[in-house]
PDB file of N, CA and C in Angstrom:
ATOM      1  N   UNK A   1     169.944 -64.001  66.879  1.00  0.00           N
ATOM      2  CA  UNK A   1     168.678 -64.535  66.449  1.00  0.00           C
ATOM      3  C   UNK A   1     167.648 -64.309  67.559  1.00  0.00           C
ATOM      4  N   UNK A   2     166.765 -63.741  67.360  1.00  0.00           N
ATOM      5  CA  UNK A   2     165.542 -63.054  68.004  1.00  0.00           C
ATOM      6  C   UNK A   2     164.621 -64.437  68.804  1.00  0.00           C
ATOM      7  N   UNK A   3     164.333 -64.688  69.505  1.00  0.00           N
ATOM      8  CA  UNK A   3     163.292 -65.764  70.192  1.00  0.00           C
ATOM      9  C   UNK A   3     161.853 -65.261  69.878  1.00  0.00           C
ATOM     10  N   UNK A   4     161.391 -64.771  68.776  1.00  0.00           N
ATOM     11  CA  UNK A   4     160.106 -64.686  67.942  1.00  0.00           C
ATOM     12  C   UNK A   4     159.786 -65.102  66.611  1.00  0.00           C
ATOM     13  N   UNK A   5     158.604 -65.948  66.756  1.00  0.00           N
ATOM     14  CA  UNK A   5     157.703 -67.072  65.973  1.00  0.00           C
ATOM     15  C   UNK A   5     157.698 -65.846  64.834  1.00  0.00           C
ATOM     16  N   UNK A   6     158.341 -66.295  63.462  1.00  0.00           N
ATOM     17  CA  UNK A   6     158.361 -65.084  62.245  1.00  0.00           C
ATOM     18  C   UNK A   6     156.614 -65.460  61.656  1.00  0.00           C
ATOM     19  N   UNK A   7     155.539 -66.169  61.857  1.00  0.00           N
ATOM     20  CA  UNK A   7     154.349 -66.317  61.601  1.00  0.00           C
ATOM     21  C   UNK A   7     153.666 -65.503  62.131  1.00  0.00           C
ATOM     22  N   UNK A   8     153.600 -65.939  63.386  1.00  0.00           N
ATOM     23  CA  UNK A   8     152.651 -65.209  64.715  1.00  0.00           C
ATOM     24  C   UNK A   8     153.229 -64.345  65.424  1.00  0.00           C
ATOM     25  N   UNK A   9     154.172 -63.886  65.664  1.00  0.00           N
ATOM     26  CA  UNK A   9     154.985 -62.980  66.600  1.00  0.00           C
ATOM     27  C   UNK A   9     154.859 -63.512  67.819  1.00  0.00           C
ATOM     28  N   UNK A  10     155.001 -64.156  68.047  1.00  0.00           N
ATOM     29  CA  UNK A  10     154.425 -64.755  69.834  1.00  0.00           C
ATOM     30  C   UNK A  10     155.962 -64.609  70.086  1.00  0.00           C
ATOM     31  N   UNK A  11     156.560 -64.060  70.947  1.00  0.00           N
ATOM     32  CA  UNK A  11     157.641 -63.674  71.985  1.00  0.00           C
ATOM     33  C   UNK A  11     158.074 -64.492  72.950  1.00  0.00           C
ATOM     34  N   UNK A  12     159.095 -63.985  74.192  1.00  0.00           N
ATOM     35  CA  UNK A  12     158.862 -64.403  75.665  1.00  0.00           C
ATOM     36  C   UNK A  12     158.103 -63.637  76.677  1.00  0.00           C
ATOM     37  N   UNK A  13     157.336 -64.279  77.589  1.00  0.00           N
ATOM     38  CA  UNK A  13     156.878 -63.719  78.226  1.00  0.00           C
ATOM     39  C   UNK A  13     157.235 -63.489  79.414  1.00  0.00           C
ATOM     40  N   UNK A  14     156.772 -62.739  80.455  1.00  0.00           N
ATOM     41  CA  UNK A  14     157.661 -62.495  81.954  1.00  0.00           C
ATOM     42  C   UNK A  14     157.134 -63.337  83.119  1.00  0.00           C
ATOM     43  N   UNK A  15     157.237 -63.680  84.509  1.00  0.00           N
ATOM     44  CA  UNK A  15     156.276 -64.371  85.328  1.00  0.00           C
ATOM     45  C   UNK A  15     156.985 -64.734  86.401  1.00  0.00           C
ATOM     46  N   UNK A  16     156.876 -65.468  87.097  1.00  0.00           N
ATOM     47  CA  UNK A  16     157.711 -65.845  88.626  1.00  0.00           C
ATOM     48  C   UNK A  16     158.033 -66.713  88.558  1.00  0.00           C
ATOM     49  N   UNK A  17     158.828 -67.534  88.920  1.00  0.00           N
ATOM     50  CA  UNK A  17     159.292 -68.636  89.611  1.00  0.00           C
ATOM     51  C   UNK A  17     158.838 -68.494  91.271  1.00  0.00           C
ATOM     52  N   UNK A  18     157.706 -69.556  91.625  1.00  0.00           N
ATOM     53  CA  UNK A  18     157.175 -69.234  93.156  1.00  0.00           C
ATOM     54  C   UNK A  18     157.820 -70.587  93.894  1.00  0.00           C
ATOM     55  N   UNK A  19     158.697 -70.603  94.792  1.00  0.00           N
ATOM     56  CA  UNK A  19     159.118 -72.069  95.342  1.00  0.00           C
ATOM     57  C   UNK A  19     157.824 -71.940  96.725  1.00  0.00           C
ATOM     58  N   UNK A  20     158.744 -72.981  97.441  1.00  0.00           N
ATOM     59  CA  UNK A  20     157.448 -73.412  98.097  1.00  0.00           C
ATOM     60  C   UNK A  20     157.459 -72.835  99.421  1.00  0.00           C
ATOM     61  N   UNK A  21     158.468 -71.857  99.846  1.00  0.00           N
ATOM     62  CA  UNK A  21     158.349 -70.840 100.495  1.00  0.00           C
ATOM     63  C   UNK A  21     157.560 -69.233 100.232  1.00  0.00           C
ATOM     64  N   UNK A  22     157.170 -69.851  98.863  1.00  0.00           N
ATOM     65  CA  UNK A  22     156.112 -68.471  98.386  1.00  0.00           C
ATOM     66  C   UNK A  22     157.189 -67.570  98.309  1.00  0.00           C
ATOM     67  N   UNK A  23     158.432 -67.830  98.125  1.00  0.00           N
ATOM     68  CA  UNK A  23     159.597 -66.534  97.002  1.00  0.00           C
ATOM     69  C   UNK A  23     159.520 -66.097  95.870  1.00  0.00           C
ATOM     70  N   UNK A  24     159.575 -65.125  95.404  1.00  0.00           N
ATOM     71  CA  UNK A  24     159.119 -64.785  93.639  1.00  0.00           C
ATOM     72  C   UNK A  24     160.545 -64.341  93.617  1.00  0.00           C
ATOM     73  N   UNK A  25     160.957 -64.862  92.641  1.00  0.00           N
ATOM     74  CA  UNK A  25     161.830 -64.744  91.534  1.00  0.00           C
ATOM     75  C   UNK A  25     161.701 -64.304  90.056  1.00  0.00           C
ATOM     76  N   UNK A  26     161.980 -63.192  89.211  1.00  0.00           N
ATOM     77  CA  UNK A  26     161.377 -63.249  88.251  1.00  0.00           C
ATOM     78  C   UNK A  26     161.999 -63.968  86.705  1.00  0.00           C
ATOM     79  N   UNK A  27     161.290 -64.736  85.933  1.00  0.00           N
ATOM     80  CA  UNK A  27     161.684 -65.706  85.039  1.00  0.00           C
ATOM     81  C   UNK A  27     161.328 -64.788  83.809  1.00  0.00           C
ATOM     82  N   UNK A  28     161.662 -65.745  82.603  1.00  0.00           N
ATOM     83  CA  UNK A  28     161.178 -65.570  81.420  1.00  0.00           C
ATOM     84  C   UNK A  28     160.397 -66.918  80.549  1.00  0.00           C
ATOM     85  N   UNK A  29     159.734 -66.894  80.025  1.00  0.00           N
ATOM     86  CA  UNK A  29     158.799 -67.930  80.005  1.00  0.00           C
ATOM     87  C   UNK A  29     158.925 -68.014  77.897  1.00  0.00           C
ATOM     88  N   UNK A  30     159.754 -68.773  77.430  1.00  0.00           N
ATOM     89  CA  UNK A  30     159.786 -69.117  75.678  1.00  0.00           C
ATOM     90  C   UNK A  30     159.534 -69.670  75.445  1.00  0.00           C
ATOM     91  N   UNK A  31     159.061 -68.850  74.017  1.00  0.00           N
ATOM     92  CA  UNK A  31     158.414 -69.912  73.341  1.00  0.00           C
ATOM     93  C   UNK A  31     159.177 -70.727  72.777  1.00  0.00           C
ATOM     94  N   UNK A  32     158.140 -72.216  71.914  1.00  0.00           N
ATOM     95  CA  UNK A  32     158.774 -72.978  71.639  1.00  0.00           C
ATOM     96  C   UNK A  32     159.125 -73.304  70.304  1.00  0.00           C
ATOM     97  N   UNK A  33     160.278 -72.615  69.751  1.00  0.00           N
ATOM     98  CA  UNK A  33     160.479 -72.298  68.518  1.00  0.00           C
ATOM     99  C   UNK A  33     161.480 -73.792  67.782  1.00  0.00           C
ATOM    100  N   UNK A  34     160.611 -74.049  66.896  1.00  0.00           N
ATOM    101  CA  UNK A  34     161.894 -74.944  65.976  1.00  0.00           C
ATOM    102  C   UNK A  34     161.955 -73.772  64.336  1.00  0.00           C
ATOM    103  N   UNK A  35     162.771 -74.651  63.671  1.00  0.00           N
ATOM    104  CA  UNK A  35     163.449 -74.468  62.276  1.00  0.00           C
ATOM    105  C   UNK A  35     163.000 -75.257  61.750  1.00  0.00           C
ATOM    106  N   UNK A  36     161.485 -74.940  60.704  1.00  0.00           N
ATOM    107  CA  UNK A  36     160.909 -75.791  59.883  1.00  0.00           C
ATOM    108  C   UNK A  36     161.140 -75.546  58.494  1.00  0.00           C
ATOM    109  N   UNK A  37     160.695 -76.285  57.644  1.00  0.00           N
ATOM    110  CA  UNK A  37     160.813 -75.885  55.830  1.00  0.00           C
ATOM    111  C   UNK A  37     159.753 -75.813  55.730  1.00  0.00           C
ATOM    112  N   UNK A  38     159.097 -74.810  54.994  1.00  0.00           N
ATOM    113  CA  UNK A  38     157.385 -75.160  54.489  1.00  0.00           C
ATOM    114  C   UNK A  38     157.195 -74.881  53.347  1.00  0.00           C
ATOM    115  N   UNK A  39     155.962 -75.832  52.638  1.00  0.00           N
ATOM    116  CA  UNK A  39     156.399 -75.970  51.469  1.00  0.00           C
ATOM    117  C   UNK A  39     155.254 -75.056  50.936  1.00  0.00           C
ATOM    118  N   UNK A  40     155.464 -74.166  49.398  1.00  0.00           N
ATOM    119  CA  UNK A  40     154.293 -73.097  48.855  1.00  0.00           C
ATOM    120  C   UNK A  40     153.913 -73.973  47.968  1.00  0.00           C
ATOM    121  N   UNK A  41     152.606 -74.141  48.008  1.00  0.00           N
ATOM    122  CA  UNK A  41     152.161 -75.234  46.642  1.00  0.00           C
ATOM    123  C   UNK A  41     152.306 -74.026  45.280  1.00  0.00           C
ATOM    124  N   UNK A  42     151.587 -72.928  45.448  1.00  0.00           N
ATOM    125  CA  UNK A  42     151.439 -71.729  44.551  1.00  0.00           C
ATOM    126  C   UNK A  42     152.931 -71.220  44.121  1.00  0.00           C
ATOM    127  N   UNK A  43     153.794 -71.622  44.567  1.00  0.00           N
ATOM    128  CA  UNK A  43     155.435 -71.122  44.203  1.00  0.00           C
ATOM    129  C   UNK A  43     156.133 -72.311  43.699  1.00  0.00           C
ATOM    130  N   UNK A  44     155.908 -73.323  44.496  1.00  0.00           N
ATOM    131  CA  UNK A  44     156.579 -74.757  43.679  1.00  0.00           C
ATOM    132  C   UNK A  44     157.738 -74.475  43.988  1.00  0.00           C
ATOM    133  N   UNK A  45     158.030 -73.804  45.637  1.00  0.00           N
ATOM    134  CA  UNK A  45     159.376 -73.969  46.737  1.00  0.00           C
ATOM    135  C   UNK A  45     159.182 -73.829  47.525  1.00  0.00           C
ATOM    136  N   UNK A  46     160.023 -74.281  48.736  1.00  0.00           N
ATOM    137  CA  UNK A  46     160.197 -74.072  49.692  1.00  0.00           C
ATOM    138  C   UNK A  46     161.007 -73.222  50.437  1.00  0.00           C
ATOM    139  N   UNK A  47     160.302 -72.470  52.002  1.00  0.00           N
ATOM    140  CA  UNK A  47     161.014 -71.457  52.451  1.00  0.00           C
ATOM    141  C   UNK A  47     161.321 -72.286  54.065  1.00  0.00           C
ATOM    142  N   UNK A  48     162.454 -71.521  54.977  1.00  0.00           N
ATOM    143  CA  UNK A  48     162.899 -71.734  56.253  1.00  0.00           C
ATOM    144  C   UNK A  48     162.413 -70.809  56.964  1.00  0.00           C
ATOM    145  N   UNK A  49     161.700 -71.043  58.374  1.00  0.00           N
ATOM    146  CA  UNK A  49     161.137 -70.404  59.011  1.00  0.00           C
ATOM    147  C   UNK A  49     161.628 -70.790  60.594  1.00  0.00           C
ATOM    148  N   UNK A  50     161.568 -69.962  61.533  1.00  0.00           N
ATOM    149  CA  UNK A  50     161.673 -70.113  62.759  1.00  0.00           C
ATOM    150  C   UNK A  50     160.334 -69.577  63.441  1.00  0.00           C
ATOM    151  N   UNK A  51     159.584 -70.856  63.618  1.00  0.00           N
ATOM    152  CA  UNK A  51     158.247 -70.923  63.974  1.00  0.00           C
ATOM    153  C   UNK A  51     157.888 -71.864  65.261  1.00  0.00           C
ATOM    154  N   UNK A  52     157.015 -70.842  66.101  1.00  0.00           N
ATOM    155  CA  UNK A  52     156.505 -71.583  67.433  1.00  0.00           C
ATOM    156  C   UNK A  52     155.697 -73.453  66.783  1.00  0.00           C
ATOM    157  N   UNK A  53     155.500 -73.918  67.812  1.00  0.00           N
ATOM    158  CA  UNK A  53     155.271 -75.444  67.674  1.00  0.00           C
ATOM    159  C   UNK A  53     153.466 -74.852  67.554  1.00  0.00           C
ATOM    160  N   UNK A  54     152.991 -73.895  68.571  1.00  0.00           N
ATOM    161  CA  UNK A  54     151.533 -73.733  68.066  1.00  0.00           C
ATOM    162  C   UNK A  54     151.022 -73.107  66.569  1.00  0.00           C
ATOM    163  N   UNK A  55     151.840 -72.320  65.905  1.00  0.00           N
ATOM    164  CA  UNK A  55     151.794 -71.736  64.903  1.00  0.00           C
ATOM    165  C   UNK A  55     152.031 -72.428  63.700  1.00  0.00           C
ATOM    166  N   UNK A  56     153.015 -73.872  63.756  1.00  0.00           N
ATOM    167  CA  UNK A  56     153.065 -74.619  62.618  1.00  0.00           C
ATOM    168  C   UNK A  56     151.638 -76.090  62.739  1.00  0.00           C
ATOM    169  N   UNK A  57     151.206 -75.901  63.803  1.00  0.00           N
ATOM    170  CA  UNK A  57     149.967 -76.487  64.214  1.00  0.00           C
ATOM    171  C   UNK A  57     148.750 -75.803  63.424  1.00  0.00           C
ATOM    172  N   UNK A  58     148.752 -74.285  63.553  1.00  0.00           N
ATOM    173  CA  UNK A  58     147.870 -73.840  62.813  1.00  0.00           C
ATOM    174  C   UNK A  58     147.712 -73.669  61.438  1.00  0.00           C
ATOM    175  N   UNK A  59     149.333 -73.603  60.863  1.00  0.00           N
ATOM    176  CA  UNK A  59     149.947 -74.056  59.156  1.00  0.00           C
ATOM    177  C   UNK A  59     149.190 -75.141  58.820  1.00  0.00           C
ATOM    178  N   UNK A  60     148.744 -75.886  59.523  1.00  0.00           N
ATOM    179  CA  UNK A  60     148.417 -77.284  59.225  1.00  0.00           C
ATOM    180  C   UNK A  60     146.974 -77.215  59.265  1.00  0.00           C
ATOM    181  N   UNK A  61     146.493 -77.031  60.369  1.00  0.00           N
ATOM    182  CA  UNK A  61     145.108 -76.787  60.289  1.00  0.00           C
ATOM    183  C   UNK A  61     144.373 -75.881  58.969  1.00  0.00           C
ATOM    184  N   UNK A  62     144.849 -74.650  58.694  1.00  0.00           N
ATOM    185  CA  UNK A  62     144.224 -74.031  58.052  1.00  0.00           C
ATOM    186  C   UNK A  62     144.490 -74.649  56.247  1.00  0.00           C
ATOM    187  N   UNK A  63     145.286 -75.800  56.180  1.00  0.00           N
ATOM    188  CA  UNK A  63     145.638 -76.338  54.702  1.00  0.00           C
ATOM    189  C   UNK A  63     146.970 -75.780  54.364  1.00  0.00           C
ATOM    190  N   UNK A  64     147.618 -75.723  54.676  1.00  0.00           N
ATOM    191  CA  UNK A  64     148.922 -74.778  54.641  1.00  0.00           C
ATOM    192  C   UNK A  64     149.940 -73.691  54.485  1.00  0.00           C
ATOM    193  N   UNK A  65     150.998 -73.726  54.139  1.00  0.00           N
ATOM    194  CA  UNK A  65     151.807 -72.241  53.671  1.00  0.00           C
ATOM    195  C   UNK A  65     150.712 -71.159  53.463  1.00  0.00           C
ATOM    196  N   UNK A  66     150.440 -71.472  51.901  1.00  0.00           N
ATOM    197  CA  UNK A  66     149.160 -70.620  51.221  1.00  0.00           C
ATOM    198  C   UNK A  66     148.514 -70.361  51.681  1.00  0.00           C
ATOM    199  N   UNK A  67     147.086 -70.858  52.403  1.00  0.00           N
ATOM    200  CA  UNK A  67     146.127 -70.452  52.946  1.00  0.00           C
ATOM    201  C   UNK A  67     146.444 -69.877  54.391  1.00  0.00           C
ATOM    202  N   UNK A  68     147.741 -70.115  54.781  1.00  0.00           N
ATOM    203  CA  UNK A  68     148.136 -69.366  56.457  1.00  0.00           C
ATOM    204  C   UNK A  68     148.347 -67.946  55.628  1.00  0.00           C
ATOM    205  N   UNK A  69     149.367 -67.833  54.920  1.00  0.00           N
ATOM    206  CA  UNK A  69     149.304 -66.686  54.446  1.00  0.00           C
ATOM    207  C   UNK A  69     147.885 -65.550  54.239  1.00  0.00           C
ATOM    208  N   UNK A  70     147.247 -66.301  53.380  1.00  0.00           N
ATOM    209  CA  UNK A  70     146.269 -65.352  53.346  1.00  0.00           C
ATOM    210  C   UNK A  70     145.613 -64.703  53.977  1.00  0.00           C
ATOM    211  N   UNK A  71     145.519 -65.537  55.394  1.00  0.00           N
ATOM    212  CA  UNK A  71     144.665 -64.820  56.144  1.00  0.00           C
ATOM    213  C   UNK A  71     145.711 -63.978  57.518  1.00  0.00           C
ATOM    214  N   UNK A  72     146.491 -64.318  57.221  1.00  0.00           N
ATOM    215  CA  UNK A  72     147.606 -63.886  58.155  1.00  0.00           C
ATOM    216  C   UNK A  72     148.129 -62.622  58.255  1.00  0.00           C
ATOM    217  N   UNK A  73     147.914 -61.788  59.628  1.00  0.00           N
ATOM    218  CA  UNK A  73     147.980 -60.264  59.523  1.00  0.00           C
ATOM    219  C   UNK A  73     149.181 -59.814  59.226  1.00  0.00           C
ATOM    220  N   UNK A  74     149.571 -58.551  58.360  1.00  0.00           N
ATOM    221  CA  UNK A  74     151.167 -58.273  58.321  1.00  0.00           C
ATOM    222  C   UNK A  74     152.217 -57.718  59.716  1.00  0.00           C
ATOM    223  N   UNK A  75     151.263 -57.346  60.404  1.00  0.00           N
ATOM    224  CA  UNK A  75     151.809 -56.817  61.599  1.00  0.00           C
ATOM    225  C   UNK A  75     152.767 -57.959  62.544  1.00  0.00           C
ATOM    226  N   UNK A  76     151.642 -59.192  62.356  1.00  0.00           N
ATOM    227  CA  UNK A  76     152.449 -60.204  62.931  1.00  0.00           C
ATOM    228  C   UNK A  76     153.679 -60.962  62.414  1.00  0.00           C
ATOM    229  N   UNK A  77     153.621 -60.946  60.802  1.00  0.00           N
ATOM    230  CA  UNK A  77     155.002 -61.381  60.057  1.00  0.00           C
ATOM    231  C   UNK A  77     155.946 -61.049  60.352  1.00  0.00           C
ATOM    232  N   UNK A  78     157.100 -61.670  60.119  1.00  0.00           N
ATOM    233  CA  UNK A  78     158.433 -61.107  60.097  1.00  0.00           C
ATOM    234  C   UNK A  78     158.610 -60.399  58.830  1.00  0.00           C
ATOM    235  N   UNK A  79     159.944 -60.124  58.170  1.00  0.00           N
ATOM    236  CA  UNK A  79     159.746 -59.058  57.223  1.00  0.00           C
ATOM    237  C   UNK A  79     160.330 -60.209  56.152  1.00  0.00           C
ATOM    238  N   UNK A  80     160.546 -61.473  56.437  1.00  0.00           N
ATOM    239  CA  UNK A  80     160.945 -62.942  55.529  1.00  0.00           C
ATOM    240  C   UNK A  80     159.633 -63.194  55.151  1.00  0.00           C
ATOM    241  N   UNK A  81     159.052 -63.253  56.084  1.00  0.00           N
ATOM    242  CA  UNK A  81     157.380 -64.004  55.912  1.00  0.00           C
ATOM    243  C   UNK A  81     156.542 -63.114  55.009  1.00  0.00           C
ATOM    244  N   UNK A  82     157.077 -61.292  55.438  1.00  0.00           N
ATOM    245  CA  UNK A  82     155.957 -60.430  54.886  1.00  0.00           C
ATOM    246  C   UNK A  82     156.250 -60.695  52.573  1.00  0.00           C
ATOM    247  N   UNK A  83     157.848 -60.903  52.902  1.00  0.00           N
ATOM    248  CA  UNK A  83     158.042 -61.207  51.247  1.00  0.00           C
ATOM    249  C   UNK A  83     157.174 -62.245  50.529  1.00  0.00           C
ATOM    250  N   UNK A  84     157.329 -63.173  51.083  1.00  0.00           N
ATOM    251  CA  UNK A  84     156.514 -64.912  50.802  1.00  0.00           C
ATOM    252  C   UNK A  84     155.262 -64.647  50.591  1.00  0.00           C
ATOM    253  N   UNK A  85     154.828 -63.725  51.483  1.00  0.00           N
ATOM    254  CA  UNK A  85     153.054 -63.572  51.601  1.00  0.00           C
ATOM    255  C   UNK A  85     152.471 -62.709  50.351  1.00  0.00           C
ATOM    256  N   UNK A  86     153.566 -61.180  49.867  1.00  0.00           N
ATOM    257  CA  UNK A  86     153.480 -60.931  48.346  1.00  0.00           C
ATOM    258  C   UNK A  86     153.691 -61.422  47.318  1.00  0.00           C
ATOM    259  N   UNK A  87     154.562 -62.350  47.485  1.00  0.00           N
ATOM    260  CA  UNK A  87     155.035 -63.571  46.293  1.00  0.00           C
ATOM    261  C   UNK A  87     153.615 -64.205  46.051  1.00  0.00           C
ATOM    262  N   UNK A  88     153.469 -65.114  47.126  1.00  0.00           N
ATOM    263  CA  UNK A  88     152.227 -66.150  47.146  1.00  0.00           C
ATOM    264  C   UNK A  88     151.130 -65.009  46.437  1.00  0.00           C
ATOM    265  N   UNK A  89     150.360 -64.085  47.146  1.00  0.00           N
ATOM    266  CA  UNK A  89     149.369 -63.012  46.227  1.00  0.00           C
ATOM    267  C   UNK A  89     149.356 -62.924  45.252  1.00  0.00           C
ATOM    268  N   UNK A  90     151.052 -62.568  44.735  1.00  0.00           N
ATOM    269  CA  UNK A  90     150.960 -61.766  43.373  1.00  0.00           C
ATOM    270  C   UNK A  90     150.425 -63.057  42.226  1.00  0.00           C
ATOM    271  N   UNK A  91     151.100 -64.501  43.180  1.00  0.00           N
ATOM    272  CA  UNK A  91     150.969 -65.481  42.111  1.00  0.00           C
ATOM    273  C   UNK A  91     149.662 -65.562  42.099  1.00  0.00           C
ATOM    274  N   UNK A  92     148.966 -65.707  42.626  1.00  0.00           N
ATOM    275  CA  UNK A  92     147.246 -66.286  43.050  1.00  0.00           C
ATOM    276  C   UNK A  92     146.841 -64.980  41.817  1.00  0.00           C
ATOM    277  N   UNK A  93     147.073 -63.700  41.362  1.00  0.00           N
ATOM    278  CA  UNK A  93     146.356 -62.705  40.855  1.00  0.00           C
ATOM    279  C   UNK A  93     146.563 -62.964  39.768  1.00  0.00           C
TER     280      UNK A  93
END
């Protein structure tokens, strides 16, 4: 299982560990992924996602599932998310 947000693609990133002798060590810096359910009002189900804690923040903000979808680039989906996001469309058409 991959350590990338299937919404946003947000990854790990690289960086130092600096102690206080000014040593660099190099780290990895993850994100903070849980296992949420989210619900499609336009499908009338729910899907499982492995999504960063900022990205189900923005699920929320923007009114939810549906409307994240819509505006949500395909590049950044996973290829779970990219299905959901034609489902949700085709229904809205």
């Amino acid at each position: 299982m991959s350590r990338r947000c299937e919404l946003t693609g947000k990854g790990p990133m690289t960086g130092n560990n600096v102690s206080h002798a000014h040593n660099k060590t190099r780290r990895r810096f993850l994100p903070n992924l849980q296992d949420v359910t989210l619900q499609s009002d336009v499908l009338g189900r729910s899907f499982k996602f492995r999504v960063s804690s900022a990205a189900l923040r923005t699920v929320d903000h923007r009114g939810g599932l549906d409307a994240f979808m819509a505006r949500a680039k395909d590049a950044e989906l996973s290829a779970a998310a990219l299905k959901v996001k034609k489902a949700i469309a085709d229904a809205n058409a």
